[in-house]
N, C-alpha and C. Protein backbone atom coordinates (compact mmCIF):
# COMPACT_ATOMS: atom_id res chain seq x y z
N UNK A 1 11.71 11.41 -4.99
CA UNK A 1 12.78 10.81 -4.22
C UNK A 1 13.10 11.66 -3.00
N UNK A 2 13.27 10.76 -1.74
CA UNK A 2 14.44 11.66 -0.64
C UNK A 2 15.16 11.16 -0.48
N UNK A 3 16.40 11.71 0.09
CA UNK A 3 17.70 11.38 0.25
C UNK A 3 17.58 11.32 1.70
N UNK A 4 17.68 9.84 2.05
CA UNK A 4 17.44 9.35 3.55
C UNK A 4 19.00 9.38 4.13
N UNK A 5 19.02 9.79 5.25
CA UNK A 5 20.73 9.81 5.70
C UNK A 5 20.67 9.98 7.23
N UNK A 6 21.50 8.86 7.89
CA UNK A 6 21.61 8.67 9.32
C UNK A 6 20.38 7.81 9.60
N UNK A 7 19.57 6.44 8.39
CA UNK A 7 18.40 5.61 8.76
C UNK A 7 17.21 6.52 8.47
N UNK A 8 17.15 7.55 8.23
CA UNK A 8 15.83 8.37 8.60
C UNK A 8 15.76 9.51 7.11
N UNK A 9 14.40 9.74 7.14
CA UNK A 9 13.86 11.17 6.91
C UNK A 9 13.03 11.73 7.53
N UNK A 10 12.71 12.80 7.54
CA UNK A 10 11.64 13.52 8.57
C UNK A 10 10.39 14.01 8.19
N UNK A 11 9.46 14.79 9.20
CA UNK A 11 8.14 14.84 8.29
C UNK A 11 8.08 16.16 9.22
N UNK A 12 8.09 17.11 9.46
CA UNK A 12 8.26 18.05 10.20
C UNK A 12 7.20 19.70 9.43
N UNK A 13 6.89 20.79 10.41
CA UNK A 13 6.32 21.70 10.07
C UNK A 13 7.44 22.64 10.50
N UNK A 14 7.88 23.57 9.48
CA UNK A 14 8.63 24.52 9.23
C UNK A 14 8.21 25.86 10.53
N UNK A 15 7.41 25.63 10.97
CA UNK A 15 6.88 26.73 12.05
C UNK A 15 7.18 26.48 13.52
N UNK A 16 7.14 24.98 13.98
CA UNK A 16 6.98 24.29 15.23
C UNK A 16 6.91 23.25 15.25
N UNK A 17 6.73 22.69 16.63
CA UNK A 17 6.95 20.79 16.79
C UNK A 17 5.84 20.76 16.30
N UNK A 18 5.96 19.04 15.39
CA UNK A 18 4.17 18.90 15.54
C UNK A 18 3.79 17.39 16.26
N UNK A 19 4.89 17.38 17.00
CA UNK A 19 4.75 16.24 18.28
C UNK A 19 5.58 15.91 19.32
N UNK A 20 4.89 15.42 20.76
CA UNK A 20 5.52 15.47 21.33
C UNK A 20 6.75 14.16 21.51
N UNK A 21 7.88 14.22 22.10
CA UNK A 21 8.75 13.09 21.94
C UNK A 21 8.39 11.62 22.39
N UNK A 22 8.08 10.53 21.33
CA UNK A 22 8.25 9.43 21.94
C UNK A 22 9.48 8.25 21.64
N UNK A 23 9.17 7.24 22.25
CA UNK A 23 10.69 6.23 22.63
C UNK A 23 10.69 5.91 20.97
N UNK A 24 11.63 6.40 20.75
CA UNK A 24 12.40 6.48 19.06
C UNK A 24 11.98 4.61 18.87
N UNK A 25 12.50 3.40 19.49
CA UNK A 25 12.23 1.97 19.42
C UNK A 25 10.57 1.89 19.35
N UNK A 26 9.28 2.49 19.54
CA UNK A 26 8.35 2.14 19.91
C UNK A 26 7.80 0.97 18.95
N UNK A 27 7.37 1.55 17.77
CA UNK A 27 7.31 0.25 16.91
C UNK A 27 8.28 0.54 15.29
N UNK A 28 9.55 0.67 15.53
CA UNK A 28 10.28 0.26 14.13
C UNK A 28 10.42 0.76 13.12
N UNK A 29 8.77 2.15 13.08
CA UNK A 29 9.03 2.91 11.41
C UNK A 29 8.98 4.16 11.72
N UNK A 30 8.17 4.99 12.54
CA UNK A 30 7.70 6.20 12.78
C UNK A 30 7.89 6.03 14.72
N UNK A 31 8.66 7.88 14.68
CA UNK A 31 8.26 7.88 16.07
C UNK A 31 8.47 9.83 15.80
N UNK A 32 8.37 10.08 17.24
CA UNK A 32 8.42 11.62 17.05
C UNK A 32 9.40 12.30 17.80
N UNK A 33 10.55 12.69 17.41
CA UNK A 33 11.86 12.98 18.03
C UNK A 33 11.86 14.66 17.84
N UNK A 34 12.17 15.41 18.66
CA UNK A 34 12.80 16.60 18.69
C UNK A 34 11.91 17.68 18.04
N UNK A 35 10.77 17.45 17.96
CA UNK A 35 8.75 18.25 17.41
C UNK A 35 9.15 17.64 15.59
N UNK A 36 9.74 16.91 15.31
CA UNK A 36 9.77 16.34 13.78
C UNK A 36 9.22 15.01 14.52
N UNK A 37 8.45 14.36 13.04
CA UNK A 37 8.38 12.72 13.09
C UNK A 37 9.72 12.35 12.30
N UNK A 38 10.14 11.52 12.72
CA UNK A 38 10.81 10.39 12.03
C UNK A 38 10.45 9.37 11.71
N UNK A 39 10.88 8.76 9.95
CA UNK A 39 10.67 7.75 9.55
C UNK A 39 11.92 7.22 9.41
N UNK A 40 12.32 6.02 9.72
CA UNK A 40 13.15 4.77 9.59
C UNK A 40 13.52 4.06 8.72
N UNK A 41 14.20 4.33 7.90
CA UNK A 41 14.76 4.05 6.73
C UNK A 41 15.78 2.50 6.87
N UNK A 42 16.17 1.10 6.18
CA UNK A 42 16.74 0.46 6.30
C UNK A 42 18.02 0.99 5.64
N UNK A 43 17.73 2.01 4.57
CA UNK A 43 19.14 1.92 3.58
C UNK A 43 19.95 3.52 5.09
N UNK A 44 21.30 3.32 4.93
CA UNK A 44 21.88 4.17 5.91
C UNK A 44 21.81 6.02 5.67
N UNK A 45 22.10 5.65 4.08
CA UNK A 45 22.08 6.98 3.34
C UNK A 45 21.88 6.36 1.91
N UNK A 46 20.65 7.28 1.16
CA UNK A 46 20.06 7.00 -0.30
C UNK A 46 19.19 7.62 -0.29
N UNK A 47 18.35 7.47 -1.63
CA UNK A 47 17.35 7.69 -1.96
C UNK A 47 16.52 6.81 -2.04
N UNK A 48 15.03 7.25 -1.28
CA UNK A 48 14.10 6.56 -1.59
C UNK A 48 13.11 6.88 -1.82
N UNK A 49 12.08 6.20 -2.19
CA UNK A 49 11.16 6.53 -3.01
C UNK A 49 9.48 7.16 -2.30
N UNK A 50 9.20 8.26 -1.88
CA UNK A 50 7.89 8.79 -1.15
C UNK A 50 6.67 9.20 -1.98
N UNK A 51 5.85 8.23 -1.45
CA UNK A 51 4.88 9.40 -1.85
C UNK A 51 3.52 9.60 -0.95
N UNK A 52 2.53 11.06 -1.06
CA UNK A 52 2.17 11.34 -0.29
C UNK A 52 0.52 11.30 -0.81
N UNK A 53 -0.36 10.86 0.23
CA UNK A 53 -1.97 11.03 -0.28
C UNK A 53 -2.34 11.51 1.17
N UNK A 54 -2.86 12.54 0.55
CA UNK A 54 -4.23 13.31 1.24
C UNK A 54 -5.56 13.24 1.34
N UNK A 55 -6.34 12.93 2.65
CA UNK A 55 -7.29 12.30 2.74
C UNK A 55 -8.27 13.59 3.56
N UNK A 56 -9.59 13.27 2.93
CA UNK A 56 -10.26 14.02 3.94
C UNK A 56 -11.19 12.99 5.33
N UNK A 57 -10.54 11.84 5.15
CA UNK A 57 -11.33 10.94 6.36
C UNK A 57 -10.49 9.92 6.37
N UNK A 58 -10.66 9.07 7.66
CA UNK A 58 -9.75 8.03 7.56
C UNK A 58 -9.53 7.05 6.17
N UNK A 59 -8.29 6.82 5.91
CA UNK A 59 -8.69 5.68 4.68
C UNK A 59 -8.25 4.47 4.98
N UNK A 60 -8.41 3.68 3.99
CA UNK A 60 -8.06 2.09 4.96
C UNK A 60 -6.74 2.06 4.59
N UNK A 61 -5.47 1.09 4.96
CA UNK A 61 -4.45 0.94 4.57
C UNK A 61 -4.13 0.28 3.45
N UNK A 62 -3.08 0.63 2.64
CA UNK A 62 -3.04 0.44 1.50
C UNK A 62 -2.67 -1.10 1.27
N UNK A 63 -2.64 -2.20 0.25
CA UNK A 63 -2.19 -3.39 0.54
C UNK A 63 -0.96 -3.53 0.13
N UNK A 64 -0.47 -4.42 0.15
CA UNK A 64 0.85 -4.49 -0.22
C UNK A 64 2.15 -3.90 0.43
N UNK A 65 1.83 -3.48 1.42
CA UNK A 65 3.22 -3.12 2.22
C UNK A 65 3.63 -4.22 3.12
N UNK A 66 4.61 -4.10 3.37
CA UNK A 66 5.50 -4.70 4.63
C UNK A 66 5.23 -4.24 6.28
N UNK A 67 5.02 -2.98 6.38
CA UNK A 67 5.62 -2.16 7.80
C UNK A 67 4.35 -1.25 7.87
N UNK A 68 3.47 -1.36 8.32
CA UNK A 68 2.20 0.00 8.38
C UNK A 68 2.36 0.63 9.80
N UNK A 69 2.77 1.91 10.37
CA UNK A 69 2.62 2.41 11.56
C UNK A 69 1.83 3.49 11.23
N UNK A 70 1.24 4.25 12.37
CA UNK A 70 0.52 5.47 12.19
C UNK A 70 0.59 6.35 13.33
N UNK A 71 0.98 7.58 13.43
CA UNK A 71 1.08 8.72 14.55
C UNK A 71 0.54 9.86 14.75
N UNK A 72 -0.07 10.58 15.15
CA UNK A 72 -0.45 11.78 15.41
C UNK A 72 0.44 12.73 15.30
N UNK A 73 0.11 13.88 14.82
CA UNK A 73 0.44 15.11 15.03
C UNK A 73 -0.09 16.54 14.90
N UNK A 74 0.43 17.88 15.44
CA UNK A 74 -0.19 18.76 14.86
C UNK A 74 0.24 19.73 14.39
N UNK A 75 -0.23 20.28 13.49
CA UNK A 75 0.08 21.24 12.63
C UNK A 75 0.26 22.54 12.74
N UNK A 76 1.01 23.61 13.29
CA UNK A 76 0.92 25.27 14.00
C UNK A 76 0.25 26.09 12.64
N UNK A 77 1.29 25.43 11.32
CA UNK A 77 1.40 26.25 10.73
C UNK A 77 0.33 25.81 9.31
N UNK A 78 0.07 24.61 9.53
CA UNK A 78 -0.41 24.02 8.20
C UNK A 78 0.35 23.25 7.30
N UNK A 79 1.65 23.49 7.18
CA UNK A 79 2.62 23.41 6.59
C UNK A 79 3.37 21.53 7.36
N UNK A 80 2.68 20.60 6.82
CA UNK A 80 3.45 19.36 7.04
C UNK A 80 4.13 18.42 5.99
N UNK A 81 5.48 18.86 6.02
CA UNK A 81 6.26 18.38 5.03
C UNK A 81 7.29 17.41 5.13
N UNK A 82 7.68 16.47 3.82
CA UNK A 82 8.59 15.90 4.11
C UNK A 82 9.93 16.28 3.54
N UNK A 83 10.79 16.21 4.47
CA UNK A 83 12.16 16.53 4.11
C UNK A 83 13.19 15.54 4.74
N UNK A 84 14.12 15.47 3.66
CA UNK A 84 15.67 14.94 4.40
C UNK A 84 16.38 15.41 5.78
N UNK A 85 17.02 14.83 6.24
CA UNK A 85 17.24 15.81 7.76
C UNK A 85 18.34 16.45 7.52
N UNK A 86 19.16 16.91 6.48
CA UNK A 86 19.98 17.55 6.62
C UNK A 86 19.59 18.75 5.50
N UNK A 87 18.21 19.00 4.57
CA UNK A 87 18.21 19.63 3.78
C UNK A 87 16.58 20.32 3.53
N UNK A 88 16.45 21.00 2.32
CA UNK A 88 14.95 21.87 2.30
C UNK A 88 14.09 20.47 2.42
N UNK A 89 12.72 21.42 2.81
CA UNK A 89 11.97 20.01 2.36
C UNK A 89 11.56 19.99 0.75
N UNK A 90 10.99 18.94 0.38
CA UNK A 90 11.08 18.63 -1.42
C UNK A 90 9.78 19.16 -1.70
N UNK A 91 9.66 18.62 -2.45
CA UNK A 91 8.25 19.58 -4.07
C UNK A 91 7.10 18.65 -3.57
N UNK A 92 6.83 17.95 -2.45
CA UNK A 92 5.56 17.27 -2.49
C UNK A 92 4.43 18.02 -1.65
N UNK A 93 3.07 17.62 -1.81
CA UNK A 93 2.49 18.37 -1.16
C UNK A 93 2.22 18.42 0.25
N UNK A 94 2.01 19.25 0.85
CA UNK A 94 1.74 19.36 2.26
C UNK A 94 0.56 18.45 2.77
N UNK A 95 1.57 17.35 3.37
CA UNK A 95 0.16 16.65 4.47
C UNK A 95 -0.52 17.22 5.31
N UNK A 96 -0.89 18.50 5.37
CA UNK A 96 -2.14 18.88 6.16
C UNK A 96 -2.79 19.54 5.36
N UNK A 97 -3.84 19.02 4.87
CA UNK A 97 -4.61 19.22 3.92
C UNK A 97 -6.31 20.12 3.67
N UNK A 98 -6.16 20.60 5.44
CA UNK A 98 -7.08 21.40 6.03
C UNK A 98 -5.99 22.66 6.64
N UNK A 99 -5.51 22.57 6.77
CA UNK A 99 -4.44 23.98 7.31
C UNK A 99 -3.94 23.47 8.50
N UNK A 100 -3.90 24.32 9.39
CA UNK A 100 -3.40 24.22 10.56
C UNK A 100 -4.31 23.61 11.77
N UNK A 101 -3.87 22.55 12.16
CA UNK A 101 -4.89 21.48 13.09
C UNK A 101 -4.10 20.44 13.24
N UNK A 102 -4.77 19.15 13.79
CA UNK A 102 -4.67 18.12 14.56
C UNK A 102 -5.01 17.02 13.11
N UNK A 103 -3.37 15.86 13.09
CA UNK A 103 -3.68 15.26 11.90
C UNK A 103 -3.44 13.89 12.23
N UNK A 104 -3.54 12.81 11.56
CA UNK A 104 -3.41 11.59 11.91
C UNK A 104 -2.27 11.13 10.50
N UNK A 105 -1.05 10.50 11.23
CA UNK A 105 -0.54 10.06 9.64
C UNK A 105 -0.25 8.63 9.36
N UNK A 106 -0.29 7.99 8.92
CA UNK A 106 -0.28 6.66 8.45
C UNK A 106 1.10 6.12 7.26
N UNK A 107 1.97 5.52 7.73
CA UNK A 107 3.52 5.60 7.21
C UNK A 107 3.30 3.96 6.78
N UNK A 108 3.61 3.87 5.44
CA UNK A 108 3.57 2.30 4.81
C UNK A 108 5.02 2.34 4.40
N UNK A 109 5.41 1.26 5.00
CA UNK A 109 6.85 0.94 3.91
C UNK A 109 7.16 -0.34 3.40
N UNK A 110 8.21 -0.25 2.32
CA UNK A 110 8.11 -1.49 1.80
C UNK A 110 10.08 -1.98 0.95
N UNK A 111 10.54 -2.64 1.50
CA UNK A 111 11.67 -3.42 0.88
C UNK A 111 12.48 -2.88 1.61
N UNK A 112 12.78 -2.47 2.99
CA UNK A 112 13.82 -1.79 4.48
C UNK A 112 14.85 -2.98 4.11
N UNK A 113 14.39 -4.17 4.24
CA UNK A 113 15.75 -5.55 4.25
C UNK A 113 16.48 -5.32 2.99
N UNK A 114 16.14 -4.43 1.69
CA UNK A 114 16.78 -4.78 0.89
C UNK A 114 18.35 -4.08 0.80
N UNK A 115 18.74 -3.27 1.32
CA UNK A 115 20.32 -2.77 1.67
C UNK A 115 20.23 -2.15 2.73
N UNK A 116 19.83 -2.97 3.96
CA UNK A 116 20.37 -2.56 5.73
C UNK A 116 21.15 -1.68 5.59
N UNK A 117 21.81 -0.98 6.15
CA UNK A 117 22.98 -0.10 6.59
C UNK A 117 23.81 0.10 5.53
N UNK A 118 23.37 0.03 4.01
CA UNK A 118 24.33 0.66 3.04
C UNK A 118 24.15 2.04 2.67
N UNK A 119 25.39 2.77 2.36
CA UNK A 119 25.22 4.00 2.12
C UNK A 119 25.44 4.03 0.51
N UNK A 120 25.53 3.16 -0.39
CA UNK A 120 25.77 3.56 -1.97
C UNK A 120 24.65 2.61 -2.53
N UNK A 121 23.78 2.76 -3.23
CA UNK A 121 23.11 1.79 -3.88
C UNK A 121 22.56 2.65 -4.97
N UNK A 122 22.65 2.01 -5.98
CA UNK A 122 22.65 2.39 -7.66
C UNK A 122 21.18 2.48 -7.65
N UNK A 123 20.15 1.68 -7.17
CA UNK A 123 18.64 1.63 -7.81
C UNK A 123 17.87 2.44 -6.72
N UNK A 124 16.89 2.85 -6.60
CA UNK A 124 16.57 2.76 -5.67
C UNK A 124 15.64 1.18 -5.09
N UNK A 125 15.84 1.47 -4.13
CA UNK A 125 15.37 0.39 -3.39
C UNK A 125 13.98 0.11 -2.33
N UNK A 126 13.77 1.37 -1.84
CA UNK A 126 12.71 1.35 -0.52
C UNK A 126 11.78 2.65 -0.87
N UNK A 127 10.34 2.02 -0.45
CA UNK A 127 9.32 2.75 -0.79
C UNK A 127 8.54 2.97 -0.11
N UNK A 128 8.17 4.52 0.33
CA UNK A 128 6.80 4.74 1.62
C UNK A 128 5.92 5.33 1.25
N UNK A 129 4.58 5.43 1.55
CA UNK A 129 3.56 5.80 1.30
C UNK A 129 3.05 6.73 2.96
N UNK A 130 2.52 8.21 2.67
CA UNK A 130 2.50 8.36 4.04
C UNK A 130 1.20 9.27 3.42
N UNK A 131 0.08 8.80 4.14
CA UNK A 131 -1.48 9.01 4.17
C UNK A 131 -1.97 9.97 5.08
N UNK A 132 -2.60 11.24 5.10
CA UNK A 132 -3.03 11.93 5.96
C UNK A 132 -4.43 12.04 6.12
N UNK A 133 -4.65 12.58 7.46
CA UNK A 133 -6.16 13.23 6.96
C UNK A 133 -6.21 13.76 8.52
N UNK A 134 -7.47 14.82 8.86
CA UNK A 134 -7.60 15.72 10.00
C UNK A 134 -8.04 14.55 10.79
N UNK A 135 -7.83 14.55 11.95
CA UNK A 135 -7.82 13.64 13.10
C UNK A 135 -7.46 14.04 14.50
N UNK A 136 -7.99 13.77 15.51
CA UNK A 136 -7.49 14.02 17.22
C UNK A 136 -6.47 13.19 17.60
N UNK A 137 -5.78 13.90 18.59
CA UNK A 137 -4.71 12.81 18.61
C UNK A 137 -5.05 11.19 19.55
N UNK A 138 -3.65 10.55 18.62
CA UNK A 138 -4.17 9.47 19.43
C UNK A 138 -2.94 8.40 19.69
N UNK A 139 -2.82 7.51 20.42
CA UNK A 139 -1.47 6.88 20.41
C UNK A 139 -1.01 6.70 19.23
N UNK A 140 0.31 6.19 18.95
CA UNK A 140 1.06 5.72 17.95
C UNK A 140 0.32 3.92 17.78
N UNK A 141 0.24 3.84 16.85
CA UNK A 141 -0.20 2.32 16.69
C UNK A 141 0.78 1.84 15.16
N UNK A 142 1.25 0.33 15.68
CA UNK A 142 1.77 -0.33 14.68
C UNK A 142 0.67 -1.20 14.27
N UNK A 143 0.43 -0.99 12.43
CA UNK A 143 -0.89 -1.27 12.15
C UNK A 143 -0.51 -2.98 11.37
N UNK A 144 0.89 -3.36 10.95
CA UNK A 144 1.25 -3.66 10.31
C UNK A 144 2.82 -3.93 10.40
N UNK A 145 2.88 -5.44 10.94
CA UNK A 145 4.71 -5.57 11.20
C UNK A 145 5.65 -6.91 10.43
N UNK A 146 6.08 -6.83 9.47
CA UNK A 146 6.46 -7.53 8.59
C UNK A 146 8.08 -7.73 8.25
N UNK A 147 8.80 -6.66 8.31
CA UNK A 147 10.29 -6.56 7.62
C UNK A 147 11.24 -6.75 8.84
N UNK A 148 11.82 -7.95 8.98
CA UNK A 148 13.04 -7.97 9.34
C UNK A 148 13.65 -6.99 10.32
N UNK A 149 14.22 -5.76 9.27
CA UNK A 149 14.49 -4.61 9.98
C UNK A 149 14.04 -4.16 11.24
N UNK A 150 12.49 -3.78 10.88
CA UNK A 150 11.59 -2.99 12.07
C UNK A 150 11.29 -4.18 12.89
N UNK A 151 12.02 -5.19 13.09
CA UNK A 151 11.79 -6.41 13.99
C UNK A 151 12.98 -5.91 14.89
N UNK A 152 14.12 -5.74 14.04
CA UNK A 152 15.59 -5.18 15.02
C UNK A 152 15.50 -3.96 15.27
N UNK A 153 14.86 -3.29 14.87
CA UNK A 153 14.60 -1.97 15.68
C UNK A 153 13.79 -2.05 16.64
N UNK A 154 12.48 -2.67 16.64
CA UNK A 154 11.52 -2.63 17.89
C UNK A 154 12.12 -3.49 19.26
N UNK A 155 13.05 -4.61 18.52
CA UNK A 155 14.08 -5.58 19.58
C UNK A 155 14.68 -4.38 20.59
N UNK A 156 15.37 -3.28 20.03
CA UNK A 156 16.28 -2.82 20.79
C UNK A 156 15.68 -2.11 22.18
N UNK A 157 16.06 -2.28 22.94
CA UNK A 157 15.77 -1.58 24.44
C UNK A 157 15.70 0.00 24.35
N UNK A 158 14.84 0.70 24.94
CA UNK A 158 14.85 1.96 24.88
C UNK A 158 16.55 2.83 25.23
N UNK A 159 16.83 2.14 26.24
CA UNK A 159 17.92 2.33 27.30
C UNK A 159 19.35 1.58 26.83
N UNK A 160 19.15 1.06 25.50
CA UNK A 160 20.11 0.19 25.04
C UNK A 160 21.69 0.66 24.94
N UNK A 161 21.51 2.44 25.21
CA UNK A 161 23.10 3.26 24.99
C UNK A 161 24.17 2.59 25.51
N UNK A 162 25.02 2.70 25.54
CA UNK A 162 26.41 2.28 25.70
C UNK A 162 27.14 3.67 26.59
N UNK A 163 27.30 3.41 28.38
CA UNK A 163 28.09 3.99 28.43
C UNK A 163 29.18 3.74 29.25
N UNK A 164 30.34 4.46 28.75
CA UNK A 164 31.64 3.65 28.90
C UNK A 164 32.15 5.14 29.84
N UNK A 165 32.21 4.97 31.53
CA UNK A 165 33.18 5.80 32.62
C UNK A 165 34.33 5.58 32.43
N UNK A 166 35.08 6.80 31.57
CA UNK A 166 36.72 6.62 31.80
C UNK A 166 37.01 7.95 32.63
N UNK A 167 36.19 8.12 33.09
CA UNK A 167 36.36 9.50 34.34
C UNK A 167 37.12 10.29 33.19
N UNK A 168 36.50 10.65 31.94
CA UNK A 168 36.86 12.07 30.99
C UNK A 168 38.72 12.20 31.19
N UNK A 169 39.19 10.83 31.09
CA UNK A 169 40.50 11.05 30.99
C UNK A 169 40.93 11.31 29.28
N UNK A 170 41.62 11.98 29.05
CA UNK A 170 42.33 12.80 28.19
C UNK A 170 43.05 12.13 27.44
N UNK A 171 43.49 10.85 27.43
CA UNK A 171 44.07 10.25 26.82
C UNK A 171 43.79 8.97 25.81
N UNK A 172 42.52 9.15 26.09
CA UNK A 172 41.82 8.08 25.07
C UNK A 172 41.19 8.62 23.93
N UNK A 173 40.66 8.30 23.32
CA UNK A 173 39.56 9.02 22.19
C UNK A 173 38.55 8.92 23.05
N UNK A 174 37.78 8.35 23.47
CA UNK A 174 36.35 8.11 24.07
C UNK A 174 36.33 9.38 25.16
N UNK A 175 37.64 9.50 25.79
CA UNK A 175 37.61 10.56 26.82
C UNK A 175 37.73 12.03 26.11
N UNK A 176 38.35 12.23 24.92
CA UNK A 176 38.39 13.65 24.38
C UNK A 176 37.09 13.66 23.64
N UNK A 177 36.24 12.19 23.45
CA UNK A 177 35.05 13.00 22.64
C UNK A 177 33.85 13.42 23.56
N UNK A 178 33.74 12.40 24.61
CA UNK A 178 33.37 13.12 25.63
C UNK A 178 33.72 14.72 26.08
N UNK A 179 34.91 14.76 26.32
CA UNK A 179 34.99 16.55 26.88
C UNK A 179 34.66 17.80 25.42
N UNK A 180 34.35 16.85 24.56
CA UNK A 180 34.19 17.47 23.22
C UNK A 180 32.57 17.76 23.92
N UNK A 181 32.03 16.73 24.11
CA UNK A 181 30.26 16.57 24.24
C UNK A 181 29.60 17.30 25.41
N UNK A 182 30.76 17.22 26.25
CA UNK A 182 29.98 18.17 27.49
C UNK A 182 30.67 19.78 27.69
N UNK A 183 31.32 19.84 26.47
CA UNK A 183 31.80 21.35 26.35
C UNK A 183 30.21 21.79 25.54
N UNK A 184 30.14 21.20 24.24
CA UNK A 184 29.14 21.34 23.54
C UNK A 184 27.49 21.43 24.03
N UNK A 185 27.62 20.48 25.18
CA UNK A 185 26.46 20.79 26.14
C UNK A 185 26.53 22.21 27.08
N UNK A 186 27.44 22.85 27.52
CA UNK A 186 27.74 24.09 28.42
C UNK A 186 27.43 25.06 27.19
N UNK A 187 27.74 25.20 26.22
CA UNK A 187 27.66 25.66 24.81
C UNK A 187 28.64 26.35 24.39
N UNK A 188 30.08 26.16 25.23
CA UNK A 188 31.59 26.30 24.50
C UNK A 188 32.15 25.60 23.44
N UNK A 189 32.23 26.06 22.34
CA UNK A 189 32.30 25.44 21.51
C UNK A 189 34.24 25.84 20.90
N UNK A 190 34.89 26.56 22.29
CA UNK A 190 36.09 27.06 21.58
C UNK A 190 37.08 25.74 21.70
């Protein structure tokens, strides 16, 4: 199990990025934010269900999923793991299965529609399969587009933010969380 929280879990190497940033919307399940991949979770915060196969050559995709994307990345350290984004990474094995190199990963998911944006659910509910093997890099490709969800995620505009000019007046909330955000950007945090 991981404990998915804020839509996502991550797939990240404990040493360094192991990719460079692309448009978080590209296709709906996997993208690569901040040198972590991100995967796209429907439930908001839960557990769901991962598991990981290691390949020494491409393999074909598995059947039965909903959502198949696949991304590149690379490895500094060898070390490609999945973890929650707010915690260690868990007991599974390391998707780089040659050490440190250039990997290809392949993200299957399956039942995202079944609790959208809930944060309490008793069963678990959503299940990914994430396939490795040594590979050059290569675009992100959606192999596989099925669920609802990753339909409203790929919908959304890259540029879709919301922003609201109250010229950082002081008297709104929107204006103190702002001077909260661009203190935090200068890196005053008093």
């Amino acid at each position: 199990m991981v404990q998915a929280q804020y839509h996502l879990f991550q797939i990240a190497d404990p040493q360094g990025p192991l990719a460079d940033a692309l448009d978080a919307s590209h296709n709906g399940l996997v993208s690569a934010t901040g040198g972590a991949i991100e995967v796209i979770t429907g439930i908001h915060t839960g557990d769901v269900q991962v598991t990981v196969e290691r390949h020494s050559q491409r393999p074909d995709p598995a059947p039965g999923w909903e959502e198949i994307a696949e991304i590149s990345c690379h490895s500094p350290s060898g070390q490609v793991l999945v973890t929650p984004l707010m915690d260690d990474p868990l007991e599974l094995p390391s998707l780089a299965s040659q050490g440190p190199g250039a990997y290809r990963l392949r993200v299957h998911a399956r039942s995202r529609d079944s609790a959208v944006d809930q944060t309490t659910v008793d069963d678990v509910v959503e299940s990914y399969l994430i396939q490795s093997w040594p590979a050059a890099y290569q675009d992100a490709l959606l192999v596989k587009a099925t669920d609802a969800y990753g339909a409203q995620v790929r919908a959304r505009e890259a540029d879709d933010t919301i922003v609201i000019d109250h010229e950082d007046s002081l008297d709104t909330q929107t204006g103190r969380e702002r001077d909260i955000l661009r203190s935090a950007e200068r890196g005053d945090y008093s």
